[in-house]
PDB file of N, CA and C in Angstrom:
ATOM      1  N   UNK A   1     137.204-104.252-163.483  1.00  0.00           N
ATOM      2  CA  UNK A   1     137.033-103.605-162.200  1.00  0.00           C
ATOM      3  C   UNK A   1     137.631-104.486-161.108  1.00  0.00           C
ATOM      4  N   UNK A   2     138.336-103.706-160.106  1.00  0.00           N
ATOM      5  CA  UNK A   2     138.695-104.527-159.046  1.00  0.00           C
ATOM      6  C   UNK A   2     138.179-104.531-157.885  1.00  0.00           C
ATOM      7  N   UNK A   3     138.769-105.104-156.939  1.00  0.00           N
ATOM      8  CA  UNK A   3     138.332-105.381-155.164  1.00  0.00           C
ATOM      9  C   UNK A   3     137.940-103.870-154.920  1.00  0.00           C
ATOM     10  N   UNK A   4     136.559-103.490-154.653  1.00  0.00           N
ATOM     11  CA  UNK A   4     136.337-102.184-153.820  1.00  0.00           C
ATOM     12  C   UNK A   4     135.448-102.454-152.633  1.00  0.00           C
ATOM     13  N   UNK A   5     135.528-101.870-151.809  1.00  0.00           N
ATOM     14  CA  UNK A   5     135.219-101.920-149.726  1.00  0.00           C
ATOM     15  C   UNK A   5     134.212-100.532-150.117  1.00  0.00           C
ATOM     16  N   UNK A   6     133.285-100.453-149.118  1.00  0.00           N
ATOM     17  CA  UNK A   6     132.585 -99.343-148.927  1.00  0.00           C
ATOM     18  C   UNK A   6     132.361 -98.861-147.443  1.00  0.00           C
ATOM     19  N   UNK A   7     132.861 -97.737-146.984  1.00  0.00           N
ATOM     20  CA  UNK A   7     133.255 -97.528-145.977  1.00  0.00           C
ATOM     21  C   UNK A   7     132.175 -97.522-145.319  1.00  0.00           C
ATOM     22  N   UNK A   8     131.959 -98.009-143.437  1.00  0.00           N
ATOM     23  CA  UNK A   8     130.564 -98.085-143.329  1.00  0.00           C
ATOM     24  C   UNK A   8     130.112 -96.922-142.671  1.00  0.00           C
ATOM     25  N   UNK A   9     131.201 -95.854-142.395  1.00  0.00           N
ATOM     26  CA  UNK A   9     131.275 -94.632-141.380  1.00  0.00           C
ATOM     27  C   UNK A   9     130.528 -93.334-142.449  1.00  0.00           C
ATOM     28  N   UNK A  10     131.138 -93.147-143.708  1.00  0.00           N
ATOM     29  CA  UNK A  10     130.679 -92.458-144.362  1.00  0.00           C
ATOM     30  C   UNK A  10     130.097 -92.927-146.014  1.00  0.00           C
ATOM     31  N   UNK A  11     130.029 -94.458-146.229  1.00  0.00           N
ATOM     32  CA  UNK A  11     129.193 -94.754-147.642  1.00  0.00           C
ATOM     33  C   UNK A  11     130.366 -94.486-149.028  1.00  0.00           C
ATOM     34  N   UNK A  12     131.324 -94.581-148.818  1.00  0.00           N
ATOM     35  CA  UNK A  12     132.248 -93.999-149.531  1.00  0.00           C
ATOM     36  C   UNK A  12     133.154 -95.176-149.977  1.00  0.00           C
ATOM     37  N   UNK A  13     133.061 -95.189-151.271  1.00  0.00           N
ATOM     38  CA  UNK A  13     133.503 -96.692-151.945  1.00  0.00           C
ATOM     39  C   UNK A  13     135.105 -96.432-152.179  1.00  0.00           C
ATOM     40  N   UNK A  14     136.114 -97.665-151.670  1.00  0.00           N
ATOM     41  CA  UNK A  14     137.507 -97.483-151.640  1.00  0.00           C
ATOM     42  C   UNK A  14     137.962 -98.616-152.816  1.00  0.00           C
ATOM     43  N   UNK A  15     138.975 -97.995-153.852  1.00  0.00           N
ATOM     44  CA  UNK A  15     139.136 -99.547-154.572  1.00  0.00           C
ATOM     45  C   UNK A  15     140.285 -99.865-154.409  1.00  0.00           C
ATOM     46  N   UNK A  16     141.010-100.929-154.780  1.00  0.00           N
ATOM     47  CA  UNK A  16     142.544-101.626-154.259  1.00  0.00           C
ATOM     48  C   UNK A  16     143.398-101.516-155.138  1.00  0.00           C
ATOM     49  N   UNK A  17     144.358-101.079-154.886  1.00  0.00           N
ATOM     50  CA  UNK A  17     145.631-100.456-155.870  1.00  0.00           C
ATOM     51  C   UNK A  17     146.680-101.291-155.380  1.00  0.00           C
ATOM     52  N   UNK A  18     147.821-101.342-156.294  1.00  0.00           N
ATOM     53  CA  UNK A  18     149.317-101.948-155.998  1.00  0.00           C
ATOM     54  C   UNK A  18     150.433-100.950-156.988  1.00  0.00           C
ATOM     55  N   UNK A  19     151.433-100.687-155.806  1.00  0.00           N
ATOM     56  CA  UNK A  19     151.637 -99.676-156.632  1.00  0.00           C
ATOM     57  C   UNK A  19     153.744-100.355-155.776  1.00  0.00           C
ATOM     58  N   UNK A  20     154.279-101.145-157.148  1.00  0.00           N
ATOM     59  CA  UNK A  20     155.430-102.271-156.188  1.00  0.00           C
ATOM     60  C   UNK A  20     155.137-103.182-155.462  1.00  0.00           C
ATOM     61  N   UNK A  21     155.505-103.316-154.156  1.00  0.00           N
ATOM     62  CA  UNK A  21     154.879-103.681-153.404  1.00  0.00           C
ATOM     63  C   UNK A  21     154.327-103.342-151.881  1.00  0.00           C
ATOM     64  N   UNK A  22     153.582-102.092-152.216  1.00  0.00           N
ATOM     65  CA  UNK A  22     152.546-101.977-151.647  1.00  0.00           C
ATOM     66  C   UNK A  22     151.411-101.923-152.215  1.00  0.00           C
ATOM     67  N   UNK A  23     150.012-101.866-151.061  1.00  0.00           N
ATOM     68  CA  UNK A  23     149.293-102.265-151.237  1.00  0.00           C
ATOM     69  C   UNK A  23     148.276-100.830-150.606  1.00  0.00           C
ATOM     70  N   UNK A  24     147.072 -99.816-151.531  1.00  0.00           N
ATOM     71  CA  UNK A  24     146.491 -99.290-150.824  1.00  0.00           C
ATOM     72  C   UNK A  24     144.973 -99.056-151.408  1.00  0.00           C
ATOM     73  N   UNK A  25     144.300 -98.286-150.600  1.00  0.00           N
ATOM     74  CA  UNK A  25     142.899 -98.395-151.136  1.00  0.00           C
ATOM     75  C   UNK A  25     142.787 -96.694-151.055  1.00  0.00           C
ATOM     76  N   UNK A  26     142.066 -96.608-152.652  1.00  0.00           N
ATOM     77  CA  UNK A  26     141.889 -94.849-152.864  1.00  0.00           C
ATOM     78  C   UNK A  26     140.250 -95.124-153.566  1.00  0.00           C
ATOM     79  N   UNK A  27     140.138 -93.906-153.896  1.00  0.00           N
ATOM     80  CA  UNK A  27     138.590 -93.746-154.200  1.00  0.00           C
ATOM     81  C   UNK A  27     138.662 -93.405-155.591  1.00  0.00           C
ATOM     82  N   UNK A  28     139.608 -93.721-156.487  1.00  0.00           N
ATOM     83  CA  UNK A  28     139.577 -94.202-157.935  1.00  0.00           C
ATOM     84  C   UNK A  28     139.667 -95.168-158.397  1.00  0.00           C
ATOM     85  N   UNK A  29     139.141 -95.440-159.232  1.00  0.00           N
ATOM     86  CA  UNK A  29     138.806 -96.512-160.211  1.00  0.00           C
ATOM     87  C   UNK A  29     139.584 -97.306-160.798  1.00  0.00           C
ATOM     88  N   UNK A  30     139.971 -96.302-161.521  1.00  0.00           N
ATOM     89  CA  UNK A  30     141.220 -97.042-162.784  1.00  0.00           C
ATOM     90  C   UNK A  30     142.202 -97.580-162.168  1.00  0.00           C
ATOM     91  N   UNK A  31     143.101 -99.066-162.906  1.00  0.00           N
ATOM     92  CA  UNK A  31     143.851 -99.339-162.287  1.00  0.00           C
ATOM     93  C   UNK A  31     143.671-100.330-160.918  1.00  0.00           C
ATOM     94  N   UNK A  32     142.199-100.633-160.938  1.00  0.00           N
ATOM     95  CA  UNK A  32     142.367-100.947-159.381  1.00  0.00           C
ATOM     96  C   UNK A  32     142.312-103.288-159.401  1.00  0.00           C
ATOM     97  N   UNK A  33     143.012-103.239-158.374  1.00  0.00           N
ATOM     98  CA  UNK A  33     143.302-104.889-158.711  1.00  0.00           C
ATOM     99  C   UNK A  33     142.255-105.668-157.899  1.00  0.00           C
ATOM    100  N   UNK A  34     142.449-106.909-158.052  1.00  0.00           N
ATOM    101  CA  UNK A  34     141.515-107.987-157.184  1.00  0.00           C
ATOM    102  C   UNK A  34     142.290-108.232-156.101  1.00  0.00           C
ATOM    103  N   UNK A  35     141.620-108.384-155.289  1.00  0.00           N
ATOM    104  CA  UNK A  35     142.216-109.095-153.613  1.00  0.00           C
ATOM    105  C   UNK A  35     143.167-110.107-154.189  1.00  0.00           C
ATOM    106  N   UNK A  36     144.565-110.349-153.549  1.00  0.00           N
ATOM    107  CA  UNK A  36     145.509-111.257-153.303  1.00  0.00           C
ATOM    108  C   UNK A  36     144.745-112.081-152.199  1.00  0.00           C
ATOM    109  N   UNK A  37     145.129-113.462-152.893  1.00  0.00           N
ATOM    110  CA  UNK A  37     144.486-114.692-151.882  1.00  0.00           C
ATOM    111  C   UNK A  37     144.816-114.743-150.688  1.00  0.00           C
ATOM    112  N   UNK A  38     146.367-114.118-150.749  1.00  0.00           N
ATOM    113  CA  UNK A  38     147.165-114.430-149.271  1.00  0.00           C
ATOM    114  C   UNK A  38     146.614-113.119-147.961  1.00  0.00           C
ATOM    115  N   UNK A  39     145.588-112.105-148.265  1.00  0.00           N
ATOM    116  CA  UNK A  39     145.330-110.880-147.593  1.00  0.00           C
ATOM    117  C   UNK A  39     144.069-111.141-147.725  1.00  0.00           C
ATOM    118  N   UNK A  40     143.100-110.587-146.201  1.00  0.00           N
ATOM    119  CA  UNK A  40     141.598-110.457-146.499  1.00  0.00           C
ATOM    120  C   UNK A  40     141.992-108.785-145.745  1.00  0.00           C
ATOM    121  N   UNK A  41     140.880-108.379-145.810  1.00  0.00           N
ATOM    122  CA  UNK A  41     140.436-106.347-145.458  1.00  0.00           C
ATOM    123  C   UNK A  41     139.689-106.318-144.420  1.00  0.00           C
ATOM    124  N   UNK A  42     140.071-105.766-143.490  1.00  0.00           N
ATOM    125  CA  UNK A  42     139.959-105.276-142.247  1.00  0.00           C
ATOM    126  C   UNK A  42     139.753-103.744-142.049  1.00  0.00           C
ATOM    127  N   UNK A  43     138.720-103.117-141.521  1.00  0.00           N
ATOM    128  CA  UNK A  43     138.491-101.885-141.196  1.00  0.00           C
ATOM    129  C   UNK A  43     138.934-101.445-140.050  1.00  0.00           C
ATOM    130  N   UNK A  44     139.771 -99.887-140.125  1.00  0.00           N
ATOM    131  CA  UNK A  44     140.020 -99.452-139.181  1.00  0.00           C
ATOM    132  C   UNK A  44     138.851 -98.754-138.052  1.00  0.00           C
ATOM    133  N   UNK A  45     139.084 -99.363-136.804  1.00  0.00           N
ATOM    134  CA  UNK A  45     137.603 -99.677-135.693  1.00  0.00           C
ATOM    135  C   UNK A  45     137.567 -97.977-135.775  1.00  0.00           C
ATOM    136  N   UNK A  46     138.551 -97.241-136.058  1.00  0.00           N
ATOM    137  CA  UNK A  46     138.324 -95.709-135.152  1.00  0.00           C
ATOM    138  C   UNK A  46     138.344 -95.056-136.110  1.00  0.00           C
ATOM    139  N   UNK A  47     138.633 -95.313-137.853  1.00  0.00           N
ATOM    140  CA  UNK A  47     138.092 -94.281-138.953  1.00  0.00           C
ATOM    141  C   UNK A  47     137.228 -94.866-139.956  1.00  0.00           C
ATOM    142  N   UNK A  48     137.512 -96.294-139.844  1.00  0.00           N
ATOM    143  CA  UNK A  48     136.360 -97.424-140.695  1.00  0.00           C
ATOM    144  C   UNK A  48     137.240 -97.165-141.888  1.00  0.00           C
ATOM    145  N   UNK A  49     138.427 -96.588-142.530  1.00  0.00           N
ATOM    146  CA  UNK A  49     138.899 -96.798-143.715  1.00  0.00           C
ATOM    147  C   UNK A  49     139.216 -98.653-143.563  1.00  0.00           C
ATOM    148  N   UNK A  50     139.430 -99.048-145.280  1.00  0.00           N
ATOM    149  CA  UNK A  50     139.870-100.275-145.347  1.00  0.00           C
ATOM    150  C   UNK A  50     141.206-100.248-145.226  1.00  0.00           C
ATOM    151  N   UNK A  51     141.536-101.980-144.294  1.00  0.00           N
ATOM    152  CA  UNK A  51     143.228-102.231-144.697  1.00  0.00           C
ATOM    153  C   UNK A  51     143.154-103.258-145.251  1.00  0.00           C
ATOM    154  N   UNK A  52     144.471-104.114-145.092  1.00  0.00           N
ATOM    155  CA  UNK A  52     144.995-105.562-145.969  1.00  0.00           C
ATOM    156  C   UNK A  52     145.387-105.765-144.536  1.00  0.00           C
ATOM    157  N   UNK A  53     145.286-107.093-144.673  1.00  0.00           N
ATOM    158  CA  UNK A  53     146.110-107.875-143.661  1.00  0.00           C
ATOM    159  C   UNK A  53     146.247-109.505-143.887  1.00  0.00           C
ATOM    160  N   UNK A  54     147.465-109.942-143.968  1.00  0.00           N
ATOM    161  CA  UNK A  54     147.697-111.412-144.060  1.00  0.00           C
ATOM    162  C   UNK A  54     147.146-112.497-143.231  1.00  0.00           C
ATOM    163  N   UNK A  55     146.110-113.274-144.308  1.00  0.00           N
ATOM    164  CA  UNK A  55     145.254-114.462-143.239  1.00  0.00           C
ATOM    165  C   UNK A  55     146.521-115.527-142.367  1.00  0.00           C
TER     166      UNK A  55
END
């Protein structure tokens, strides 16, 4: 199992995908990776979905 965020707007668990190189968060399971050291997750203030962003 990988890196999953739980949204705090609606309770709704997001897990972390890589799909090349990008990087996104969906609400399936399979497939899903661990946080890259070089990125921590940041919520968007106005829908509360998760992002990535480089420390």
């Amino acid at each position: 199992m990988g890196y999953s965020q739980i949204n705090k707007k609606n309770g709704k668990i997001y897990y972390l995908h890589k799909k090349g190189h990008l990087f996104f968060f969906s609400g399936d399971e399979k497939e899903s990776i661990d946080l890259p050291d070089k990125y921590k997750v940041i919520e968007n203030s106005k829908t509360g979905l998760p992002m990535l962003k480089k420390k």
